[in-house]
Protein backbone atom coordinates (compact mmCIF):
# COMPACT_ATOMS: atom_id res chain seq x y z
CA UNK A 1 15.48 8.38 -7.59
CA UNK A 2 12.63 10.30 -7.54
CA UNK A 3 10.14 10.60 -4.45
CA UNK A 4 7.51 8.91 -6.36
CA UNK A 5 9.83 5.84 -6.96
CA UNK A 6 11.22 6.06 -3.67
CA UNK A 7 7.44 5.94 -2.51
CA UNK A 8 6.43 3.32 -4.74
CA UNK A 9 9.57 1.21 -2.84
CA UNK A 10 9.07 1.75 0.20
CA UNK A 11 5.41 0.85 -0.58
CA UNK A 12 5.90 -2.24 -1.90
CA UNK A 13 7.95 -3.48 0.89
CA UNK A 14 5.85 -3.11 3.38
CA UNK A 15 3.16 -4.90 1.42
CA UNK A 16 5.22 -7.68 0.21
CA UNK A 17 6.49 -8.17 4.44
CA UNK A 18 2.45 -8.72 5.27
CA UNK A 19 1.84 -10.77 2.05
CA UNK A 20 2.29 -14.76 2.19
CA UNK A 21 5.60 -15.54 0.44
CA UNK A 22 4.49 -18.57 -0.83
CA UNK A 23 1.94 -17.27 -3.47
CA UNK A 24 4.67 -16.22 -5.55
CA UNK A 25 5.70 -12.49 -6.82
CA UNK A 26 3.71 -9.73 -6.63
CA UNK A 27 3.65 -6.57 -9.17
CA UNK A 28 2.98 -2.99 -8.45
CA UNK A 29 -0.46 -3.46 -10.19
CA UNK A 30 -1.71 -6.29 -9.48
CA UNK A 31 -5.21 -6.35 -7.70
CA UNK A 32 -4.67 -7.52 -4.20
CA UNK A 33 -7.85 -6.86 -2.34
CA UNK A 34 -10.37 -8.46 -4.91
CA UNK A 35 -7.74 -11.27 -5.58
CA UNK A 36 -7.90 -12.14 -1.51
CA UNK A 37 -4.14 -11.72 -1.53
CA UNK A 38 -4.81 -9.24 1.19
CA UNK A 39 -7.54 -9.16 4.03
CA UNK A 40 -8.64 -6.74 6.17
CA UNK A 41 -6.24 -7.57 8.68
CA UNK A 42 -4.05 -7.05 6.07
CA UNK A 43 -5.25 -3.54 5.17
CA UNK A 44 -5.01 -3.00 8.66
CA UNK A 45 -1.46 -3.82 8.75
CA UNK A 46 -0.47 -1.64 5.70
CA UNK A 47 -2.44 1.39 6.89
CA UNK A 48 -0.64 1.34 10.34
CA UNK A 49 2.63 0.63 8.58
CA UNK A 50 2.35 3.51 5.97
CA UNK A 51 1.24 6.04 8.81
CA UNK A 52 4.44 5.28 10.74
CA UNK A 53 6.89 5.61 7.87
CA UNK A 54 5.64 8.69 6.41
CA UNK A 55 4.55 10.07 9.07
CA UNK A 56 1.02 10.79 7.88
CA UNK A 57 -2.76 10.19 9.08
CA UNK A 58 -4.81 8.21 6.56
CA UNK A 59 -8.47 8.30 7.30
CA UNK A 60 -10.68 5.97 7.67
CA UNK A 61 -12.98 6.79 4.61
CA UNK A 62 -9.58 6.68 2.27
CA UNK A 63 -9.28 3.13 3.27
CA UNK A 64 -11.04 2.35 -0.31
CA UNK A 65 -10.59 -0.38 -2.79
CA UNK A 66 -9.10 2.18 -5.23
CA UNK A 67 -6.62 3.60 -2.86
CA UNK A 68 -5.87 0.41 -1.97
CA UNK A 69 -6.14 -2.08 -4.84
CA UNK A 70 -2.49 -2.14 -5.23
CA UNK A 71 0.96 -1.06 -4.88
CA UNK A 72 0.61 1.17 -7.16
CA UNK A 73 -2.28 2.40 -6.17
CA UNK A 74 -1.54 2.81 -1.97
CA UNK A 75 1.77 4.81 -3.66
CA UNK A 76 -0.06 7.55 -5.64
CA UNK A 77 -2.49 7.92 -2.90
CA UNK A 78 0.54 8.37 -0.35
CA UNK A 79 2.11 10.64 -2.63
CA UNK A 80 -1.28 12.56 -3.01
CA UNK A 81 -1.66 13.10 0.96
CA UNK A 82 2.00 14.44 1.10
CA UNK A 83 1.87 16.53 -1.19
CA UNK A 84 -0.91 18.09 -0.03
């Protein structure tokens, strides 16, 4: 497995553990801050998750809808800021 995929994993289940069960699935693209799926609690949530699992500091003005629109999206900006 690659360490984008392994990203994108460990993304998603961190997301999916904050989002409400009940609405169903989720994908890795589909838009979950315009959608109201997530909140800014929410975001809140994920960014303090993601910061303690990779063990990385995401500032405040990357907390944007595009960084954030998905899981997808929160993935390839994770794997952005490691890389780096």
């Amino acid at each position: 497995m690659s360490n984008n995929a392994s990203t994108l994993d460990q993304v998603r289940d961190i997301v999916l553990s904050i989002i409400d069960h009940e609405l169903g699935p989720v994908s890795d693209d589909e838009e979950l801050l315009l959608s109201g799926l997530l909140d800014s609690m929410a975001v809140i949530s994920i960014t303090n998750d993601l910061e303690a699992r990779f063990q990385i500091q995401i500032q405040a003005m990357d907390i944007t809808i595009e960084n954030f629109e998905s899981i997808a999206a929160m993935a390839n900006y994770l794997v952005g800021q490691i890389n780096e």
